[in-house]
N, C-alpha and C. Protein backbone atom coordinates (compact mmCIF):
# COMPACT_ATOMS: atom_id res chain seq x y z
N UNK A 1 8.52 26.35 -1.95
CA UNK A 1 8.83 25.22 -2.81
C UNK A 1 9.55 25.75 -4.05
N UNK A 2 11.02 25.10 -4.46
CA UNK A 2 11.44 25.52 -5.68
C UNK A 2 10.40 25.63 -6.63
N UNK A 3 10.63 26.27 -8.08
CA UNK A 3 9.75 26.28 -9.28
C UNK A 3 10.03 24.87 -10.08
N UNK A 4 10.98 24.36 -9.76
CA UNK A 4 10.90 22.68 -10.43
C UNK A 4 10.18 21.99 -9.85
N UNK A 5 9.83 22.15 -8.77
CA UNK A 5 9.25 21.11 -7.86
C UNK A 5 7.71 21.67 -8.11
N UNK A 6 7.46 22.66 -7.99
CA UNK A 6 6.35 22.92 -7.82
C UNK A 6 5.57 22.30 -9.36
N UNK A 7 6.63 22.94 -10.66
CA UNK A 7 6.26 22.58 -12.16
C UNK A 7 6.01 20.84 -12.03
N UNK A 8 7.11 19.76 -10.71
CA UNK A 8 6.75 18.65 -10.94
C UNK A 8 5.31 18.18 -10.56
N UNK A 9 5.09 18.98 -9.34
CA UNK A 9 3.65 18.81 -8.27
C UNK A 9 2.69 18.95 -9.67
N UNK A 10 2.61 20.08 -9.89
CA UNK A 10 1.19 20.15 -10.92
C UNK A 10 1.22 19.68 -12.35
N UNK A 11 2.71 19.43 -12.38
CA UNK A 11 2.44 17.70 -13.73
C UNK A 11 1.80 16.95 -13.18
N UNK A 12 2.58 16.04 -12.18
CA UNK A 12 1.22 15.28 -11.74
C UNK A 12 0.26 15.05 -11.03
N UNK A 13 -0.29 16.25 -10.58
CA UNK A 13 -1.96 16.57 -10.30
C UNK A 13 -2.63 16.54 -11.44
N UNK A 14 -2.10 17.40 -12.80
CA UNK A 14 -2.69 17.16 -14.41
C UNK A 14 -2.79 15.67 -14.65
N UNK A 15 -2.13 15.35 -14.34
CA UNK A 15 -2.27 13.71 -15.15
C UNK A 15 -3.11 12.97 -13.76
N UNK A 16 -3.24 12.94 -12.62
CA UNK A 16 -3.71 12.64 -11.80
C UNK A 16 -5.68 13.11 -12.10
N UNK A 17 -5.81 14.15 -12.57
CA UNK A 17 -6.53 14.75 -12.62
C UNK A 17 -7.10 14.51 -14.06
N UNK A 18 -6.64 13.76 -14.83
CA UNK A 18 -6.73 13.64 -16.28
C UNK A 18 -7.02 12.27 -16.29
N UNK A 19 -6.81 11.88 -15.16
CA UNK A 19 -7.23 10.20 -14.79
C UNK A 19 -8.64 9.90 -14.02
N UNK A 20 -8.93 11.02 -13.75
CA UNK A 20 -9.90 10.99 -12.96
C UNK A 20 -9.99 10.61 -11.08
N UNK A 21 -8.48 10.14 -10.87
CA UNK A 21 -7.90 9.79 -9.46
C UNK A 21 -7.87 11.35 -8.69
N UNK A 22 -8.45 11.01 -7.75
CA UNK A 22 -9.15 12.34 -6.93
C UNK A 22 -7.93 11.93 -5.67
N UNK A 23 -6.76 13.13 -5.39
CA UNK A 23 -6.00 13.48 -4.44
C UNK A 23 -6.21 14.27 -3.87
N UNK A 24 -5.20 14.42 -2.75
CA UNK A 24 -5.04 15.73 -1.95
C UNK A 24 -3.63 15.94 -1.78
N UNK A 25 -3.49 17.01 -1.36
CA UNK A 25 -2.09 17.46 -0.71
C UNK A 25 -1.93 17.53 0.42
N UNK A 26 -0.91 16.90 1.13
CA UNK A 26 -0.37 16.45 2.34
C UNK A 26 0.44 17.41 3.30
N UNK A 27 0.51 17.76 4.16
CA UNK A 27 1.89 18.85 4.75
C UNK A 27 2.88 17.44 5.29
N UNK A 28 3.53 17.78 4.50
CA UNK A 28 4.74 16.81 5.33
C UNK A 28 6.21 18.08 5.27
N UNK A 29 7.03 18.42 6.41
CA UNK A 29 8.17 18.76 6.23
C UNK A 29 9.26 18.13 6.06
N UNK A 30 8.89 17.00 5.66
CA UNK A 30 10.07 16.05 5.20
C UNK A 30 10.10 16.09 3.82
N UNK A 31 8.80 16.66 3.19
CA UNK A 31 8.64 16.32 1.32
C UNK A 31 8.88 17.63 0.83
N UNK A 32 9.27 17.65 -0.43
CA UNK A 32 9.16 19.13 -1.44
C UNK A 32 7.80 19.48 -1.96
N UNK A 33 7.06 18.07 -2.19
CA UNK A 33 5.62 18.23 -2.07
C UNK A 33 4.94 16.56 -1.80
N UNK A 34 4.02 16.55 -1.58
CA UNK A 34 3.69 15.21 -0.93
C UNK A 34 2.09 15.20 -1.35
N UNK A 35 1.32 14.04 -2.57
CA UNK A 35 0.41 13.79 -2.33
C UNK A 35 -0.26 12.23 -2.02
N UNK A 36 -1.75 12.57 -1.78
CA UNK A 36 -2.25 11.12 -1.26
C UNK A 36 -3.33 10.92 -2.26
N UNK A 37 -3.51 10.04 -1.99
CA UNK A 37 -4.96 9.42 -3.42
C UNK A 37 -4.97 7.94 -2.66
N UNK A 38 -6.51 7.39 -3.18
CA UNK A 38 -6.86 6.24 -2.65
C UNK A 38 -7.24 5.46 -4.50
N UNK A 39 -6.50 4.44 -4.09
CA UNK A 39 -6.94 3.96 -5.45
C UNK A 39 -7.86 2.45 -4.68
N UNK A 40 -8.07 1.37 -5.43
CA UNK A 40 -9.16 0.08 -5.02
C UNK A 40 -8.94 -0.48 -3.93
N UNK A 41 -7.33 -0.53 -3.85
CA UNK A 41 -7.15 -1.35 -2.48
C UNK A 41 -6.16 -1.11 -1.37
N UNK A 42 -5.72 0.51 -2.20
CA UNK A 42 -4.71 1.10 -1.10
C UNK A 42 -4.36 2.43 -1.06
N UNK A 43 -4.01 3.29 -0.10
CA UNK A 43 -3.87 4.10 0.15
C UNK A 43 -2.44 4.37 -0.59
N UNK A 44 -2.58 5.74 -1.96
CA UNK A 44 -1.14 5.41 -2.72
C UNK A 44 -1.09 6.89 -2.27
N UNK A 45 0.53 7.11 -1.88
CA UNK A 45 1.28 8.69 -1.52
C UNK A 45 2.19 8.78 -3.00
N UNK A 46 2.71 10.00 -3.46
CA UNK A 46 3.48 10.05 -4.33
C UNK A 46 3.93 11.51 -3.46
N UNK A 47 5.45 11.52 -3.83
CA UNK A 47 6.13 12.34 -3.07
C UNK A 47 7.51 12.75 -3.21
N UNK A 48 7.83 14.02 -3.13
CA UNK A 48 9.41 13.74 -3.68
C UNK A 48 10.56 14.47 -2.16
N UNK A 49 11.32 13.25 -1.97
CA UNK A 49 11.27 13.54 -0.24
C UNK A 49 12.74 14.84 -0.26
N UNK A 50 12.65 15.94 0.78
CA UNK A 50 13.56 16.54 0.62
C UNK A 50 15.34 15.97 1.01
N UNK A 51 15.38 14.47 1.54
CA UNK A 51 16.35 13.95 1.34
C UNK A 51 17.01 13.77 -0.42
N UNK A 52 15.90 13.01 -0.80
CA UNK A 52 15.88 12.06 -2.33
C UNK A 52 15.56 13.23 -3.46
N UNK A 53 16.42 14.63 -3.66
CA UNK A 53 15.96 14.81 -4.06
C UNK A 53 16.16 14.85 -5.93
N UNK A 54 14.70 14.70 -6.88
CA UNK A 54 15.35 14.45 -7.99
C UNK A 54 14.91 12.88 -8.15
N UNK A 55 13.59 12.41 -7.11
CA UNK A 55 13.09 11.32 -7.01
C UNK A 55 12.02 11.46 -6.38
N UNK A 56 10.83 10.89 -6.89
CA UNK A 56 9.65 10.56 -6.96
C UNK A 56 9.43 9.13 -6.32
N UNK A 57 8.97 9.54 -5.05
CA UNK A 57 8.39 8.26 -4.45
C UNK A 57 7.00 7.79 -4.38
N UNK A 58 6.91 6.13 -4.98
CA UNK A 58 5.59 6.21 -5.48
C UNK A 58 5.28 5.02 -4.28
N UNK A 59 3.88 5.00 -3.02
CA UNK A 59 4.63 4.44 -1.72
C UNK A 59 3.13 3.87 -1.69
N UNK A 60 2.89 2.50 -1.68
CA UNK A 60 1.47 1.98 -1.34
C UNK A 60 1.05 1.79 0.12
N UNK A 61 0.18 2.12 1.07
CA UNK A 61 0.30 1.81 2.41
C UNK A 61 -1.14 0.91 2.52
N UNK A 62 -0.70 0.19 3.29
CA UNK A 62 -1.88 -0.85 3.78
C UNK A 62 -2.46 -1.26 5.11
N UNK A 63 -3.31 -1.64 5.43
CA UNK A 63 -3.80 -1.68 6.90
C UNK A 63 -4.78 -2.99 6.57
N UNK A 64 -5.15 -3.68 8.00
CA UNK A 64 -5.67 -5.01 7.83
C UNK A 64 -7.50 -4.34 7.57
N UNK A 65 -8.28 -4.69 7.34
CA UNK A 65 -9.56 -4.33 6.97
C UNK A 65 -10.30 -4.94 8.53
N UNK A 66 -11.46 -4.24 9.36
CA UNK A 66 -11.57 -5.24 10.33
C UNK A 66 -12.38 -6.49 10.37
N UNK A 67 -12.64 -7.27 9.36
CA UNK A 67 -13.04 -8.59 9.21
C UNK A 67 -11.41 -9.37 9.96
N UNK A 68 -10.59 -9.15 9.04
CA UNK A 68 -9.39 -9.64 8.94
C UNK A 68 -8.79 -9.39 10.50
N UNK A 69 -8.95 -8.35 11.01
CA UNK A 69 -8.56 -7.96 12.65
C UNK A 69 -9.18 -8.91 13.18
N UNK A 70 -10.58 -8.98 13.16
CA UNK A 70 -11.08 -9.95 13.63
C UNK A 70 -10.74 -11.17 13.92
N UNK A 71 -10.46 -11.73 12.48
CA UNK A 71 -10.14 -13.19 12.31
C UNK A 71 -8.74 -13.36 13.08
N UNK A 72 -7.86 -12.19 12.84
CA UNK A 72 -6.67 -12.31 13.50
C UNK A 72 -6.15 -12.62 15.01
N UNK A 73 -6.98 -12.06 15.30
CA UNK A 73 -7.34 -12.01 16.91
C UNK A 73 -7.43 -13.53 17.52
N UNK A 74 -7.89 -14.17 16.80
CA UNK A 74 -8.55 -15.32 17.35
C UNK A 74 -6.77 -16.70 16.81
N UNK A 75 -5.86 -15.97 15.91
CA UNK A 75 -4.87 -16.83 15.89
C UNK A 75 -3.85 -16.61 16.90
N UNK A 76 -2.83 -17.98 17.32
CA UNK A 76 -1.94 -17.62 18.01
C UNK A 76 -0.93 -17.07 17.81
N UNK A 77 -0.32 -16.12 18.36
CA UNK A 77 1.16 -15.72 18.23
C UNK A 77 2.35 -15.94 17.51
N UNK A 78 2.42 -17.82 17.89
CA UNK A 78 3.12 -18.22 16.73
C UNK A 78 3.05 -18.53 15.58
N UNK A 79 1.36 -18.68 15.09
CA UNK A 79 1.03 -18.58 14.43
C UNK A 79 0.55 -17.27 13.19
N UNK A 80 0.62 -15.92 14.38
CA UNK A 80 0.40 -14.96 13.30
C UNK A 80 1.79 -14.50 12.65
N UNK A 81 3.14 -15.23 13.68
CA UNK A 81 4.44 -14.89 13.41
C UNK A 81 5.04 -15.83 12.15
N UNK A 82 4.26 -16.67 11.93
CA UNK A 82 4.55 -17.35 10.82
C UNK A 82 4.02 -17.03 9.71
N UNK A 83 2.74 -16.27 9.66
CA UNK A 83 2.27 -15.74 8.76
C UNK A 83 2.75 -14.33 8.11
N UNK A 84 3.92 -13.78 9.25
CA UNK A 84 4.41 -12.50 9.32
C UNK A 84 5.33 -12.98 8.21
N UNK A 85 6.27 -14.38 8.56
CA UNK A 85 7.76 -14.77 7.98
C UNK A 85 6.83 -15.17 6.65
N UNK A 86 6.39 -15.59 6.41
CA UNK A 86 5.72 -16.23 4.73
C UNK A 86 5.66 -14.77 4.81
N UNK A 87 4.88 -13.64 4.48
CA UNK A 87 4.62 -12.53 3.48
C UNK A 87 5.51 -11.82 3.57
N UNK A 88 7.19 -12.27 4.70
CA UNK A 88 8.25 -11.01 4.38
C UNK A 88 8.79 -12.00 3.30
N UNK A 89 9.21 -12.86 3.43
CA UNK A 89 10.21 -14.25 2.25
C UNK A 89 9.31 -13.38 0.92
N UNK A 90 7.95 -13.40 1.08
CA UNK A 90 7.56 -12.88 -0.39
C UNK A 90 7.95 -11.68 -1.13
N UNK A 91 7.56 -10.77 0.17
CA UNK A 91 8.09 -8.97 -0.07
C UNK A 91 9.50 -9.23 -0.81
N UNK A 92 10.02 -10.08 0.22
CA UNK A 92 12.01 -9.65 0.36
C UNK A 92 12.27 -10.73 -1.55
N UNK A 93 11.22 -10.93 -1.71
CA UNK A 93 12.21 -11.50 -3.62
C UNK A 93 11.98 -10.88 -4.65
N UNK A 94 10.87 -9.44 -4.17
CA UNK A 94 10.45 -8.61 -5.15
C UNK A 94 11.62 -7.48 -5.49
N UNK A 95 11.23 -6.74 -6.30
CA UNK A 95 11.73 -5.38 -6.36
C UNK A 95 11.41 -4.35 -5.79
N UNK A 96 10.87 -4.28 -4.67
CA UNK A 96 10.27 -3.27 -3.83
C UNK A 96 11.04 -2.93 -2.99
N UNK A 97 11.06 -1.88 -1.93
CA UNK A 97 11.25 -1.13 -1.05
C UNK A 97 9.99 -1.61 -0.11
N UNK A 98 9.80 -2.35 0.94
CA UNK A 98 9.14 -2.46 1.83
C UNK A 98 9.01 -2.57 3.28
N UNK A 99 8.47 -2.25 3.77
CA UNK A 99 8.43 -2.12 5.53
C UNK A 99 7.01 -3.31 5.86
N UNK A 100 7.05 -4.21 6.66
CA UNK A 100 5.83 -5.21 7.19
C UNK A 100 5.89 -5.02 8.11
N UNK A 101 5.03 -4.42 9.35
CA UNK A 101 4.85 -4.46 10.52
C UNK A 101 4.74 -6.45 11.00
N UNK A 102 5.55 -6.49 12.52
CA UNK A 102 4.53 -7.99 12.75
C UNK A 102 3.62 -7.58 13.22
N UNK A 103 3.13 -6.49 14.19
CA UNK A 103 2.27 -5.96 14.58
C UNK A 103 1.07 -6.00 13.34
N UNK A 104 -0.07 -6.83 13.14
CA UNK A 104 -0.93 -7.07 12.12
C UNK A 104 -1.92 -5.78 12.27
N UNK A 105 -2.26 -5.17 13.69
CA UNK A 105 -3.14 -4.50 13.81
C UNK A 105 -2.75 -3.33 13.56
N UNK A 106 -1.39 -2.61 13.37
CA UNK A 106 -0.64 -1.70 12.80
C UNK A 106 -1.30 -0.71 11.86
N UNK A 107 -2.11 0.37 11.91
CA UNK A 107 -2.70 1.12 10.82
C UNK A 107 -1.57 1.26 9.45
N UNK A 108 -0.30 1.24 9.46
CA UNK A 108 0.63 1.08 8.57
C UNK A 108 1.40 -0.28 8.76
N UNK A 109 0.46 -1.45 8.83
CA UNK A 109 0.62 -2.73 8.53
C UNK A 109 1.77 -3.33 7.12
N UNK A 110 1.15 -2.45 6.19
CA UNK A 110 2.46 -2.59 5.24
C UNK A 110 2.46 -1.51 4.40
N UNK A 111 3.57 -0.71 4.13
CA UNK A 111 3.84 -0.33 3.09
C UNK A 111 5.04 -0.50 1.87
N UNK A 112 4.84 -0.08 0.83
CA UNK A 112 5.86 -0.80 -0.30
C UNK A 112 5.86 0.38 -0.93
N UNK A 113 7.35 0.50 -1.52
CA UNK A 113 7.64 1.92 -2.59
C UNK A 113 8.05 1.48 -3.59
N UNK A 114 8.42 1.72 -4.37
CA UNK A 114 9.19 2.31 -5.73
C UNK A 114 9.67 3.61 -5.72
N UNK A 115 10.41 4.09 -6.86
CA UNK A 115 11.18 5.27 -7.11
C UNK A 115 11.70 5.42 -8.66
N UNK A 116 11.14 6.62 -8.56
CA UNK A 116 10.67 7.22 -9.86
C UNK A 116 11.91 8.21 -10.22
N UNK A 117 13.17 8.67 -10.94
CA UNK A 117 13.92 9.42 -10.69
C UNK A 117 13.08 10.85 -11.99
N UNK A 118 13.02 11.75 -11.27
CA UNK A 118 12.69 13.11 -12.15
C UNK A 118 12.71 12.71 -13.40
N UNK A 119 14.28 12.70 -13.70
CA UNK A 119 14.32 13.28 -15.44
C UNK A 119 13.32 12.33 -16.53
N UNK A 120 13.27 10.75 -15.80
CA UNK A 120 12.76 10.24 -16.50
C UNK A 120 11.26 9.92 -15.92
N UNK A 121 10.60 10.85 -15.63
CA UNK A 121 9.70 10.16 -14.87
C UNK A 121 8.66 10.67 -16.13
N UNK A 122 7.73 9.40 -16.63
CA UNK A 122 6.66 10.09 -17.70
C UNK A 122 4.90 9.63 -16.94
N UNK A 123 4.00 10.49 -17.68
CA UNK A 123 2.61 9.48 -16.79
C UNK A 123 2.43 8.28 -17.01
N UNK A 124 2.77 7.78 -18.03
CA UNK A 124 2.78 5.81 -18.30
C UNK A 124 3.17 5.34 -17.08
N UNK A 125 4.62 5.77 -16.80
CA UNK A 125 5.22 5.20 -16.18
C UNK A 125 5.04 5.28 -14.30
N UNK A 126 4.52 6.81 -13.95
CA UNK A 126 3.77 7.02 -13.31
C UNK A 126 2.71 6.33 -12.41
N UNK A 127 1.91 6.03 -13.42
CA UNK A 127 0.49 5.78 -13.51
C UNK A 127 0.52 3.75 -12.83
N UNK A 128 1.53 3.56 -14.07
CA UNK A 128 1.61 2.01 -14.20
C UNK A 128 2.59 1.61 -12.55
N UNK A 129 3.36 2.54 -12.17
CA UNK A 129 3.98 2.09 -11.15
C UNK A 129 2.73 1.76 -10.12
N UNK A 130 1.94 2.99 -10.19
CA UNK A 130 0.22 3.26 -9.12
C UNK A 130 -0.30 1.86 -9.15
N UNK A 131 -0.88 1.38 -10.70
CA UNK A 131 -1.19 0.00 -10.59
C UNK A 131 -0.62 -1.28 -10.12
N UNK A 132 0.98 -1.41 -10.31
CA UNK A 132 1.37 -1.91 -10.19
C UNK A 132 1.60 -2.54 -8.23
N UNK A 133 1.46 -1.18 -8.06
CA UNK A 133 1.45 -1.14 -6.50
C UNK A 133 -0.16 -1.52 -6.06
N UNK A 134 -0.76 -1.26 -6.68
CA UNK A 134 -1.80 -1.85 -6.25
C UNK A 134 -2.17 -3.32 -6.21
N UNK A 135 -1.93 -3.84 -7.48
CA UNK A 135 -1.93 -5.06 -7.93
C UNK A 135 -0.96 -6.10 -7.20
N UNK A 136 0.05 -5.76 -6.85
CA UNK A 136 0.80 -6.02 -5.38
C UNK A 136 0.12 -6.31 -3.98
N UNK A 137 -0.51 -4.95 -3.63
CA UNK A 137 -1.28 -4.80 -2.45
C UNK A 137 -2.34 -6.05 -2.24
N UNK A 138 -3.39 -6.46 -3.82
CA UNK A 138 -4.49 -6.95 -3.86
C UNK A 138 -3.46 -8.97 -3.79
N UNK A 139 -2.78 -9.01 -4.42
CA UNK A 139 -2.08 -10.71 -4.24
C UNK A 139 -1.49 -10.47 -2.80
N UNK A 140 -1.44 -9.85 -1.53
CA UNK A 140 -0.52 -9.69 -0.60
C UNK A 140 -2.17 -9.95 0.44
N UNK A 141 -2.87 -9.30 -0.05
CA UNK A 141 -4.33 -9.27 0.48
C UNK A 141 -4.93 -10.57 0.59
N UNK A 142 -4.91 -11.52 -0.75
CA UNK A 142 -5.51 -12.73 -1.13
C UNK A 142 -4.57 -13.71 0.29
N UNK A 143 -2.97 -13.66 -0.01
CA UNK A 143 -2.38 -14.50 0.79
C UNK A 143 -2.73 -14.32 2.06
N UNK A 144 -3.05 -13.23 2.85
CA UNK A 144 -3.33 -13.17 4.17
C UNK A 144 -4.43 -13.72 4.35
N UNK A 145 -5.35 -13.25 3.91
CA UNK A 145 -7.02 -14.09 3.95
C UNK A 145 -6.74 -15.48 3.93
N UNK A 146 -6.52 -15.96 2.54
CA UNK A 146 -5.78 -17.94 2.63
C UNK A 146 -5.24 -17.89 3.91
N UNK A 147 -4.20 -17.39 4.39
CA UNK A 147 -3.51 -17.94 5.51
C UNK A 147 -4.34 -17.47 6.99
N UNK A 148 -5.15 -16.44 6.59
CA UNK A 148 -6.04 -16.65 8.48
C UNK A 148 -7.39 -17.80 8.00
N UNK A 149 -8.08 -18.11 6.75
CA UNK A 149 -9.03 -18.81 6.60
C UNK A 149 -8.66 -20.19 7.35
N UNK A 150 -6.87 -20.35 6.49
CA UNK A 150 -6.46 -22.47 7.15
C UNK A 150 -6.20 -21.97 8.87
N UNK A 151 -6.25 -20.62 9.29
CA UNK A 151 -5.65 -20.84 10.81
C UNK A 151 -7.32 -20.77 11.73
N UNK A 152 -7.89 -20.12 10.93
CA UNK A 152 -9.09 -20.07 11.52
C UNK A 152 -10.95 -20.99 11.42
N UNK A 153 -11.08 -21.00 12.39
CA UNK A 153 -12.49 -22.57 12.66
C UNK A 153 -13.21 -21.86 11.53
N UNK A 154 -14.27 -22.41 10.86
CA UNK A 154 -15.00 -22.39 9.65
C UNK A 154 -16.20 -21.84 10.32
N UNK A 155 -17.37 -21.49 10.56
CA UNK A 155 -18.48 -21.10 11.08
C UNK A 155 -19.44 -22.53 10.98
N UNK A 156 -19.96 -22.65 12.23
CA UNK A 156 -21.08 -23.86 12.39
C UNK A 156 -22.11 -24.00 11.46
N UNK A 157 -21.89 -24.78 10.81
CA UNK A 157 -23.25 -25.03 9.88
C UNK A 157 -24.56 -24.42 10.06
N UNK A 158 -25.26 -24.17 11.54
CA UNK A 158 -26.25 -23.90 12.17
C UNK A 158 -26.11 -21.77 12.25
N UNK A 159 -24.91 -21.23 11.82
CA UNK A 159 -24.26 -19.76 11.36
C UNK A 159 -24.40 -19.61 9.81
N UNK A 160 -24.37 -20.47 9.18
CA UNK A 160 -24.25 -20.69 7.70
C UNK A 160 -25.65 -20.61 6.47
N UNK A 161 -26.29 -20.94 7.66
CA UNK A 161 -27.86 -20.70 6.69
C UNK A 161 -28.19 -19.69 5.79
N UNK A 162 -28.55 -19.87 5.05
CA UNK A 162 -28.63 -18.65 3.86
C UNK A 162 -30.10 -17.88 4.52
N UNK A 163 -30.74 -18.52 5.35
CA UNK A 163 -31.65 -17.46 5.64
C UNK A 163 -31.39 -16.94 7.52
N UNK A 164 -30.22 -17.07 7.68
CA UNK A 164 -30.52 -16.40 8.98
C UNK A 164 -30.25 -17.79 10.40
């Protein structure tokens, strides 16, 4: 690994580490260095790819939780394909970089980036992209749930008992 890259890696492991956000390091031969961290509601990579280089990719990945598999299962086709077209119309008006599987059961169901260029990259900015991607992840989360709750039957009153 060059000595810039490496000086970038352990800037932000320090500030990663100064946050209290517990990572690891990744082998990817596609990256100059590549890490992973789990923040509340998503799996966040930061990475600087040996294409891009001189850029910091800050990349949220998501997967359905299996309640949600569950519930999914039980909608139809054209119906989970409509739920596919509502959350790309949403992705596609943001400022993101994103990939949506229609495939719902997809372990990389969705991911979304940003890009961070070197010279200016500071931990504010860093940090806040992390949240920001998260905070993304968690309204992208809410809409899917709303939209399998109206596709899916409610549980029988006689399921519902608070004691069993």
């Amino acid at each position: 690994m060059p000595t810039q890259n490496k000086e970038l890696m352990e800037k932000i492991e320090g500030w990663l580490d100064d946050e209290g956000i517990p990572f690891e390091s990744v082998p990817d031969i596609n990256s100059r260095f590549h890490l992973k961290t789990q923040m509340k509601n998503i799996q966040v990579h930061l990475r600087e790819s040996n294409v891009r280089v001189g850029c910091v990719v800050v990349e949220g990945i998501m997967s359905m939780d299996e309640d949600q598999s569950e519930l999914m299962k039980k909608i139809k086709d054209d119906e989970q394909h409509s739920i596919f077209l509502e959350l790309f119309r949403k992705l596609d008006k943001e400022e993101y970089l994103f990939q949506l599987s229609k495939n719902f059961f997809d372990p990389i169901w969705l991911k979304i980036q940003r890009i961070i260029y070197v010279e200016d990259i500071r931990r504010s900015e860093l940090l806040n992209e992390m949240k920001e991607l998260n905070t993304k992840f968690v309204g992208i989360n809410y809409e899917l749930n709303e939209a399998i709750d109206n596709l899916t039957e409610p549980p029988s009153p006689a399921d519902s008992s608070l004691y069993g």
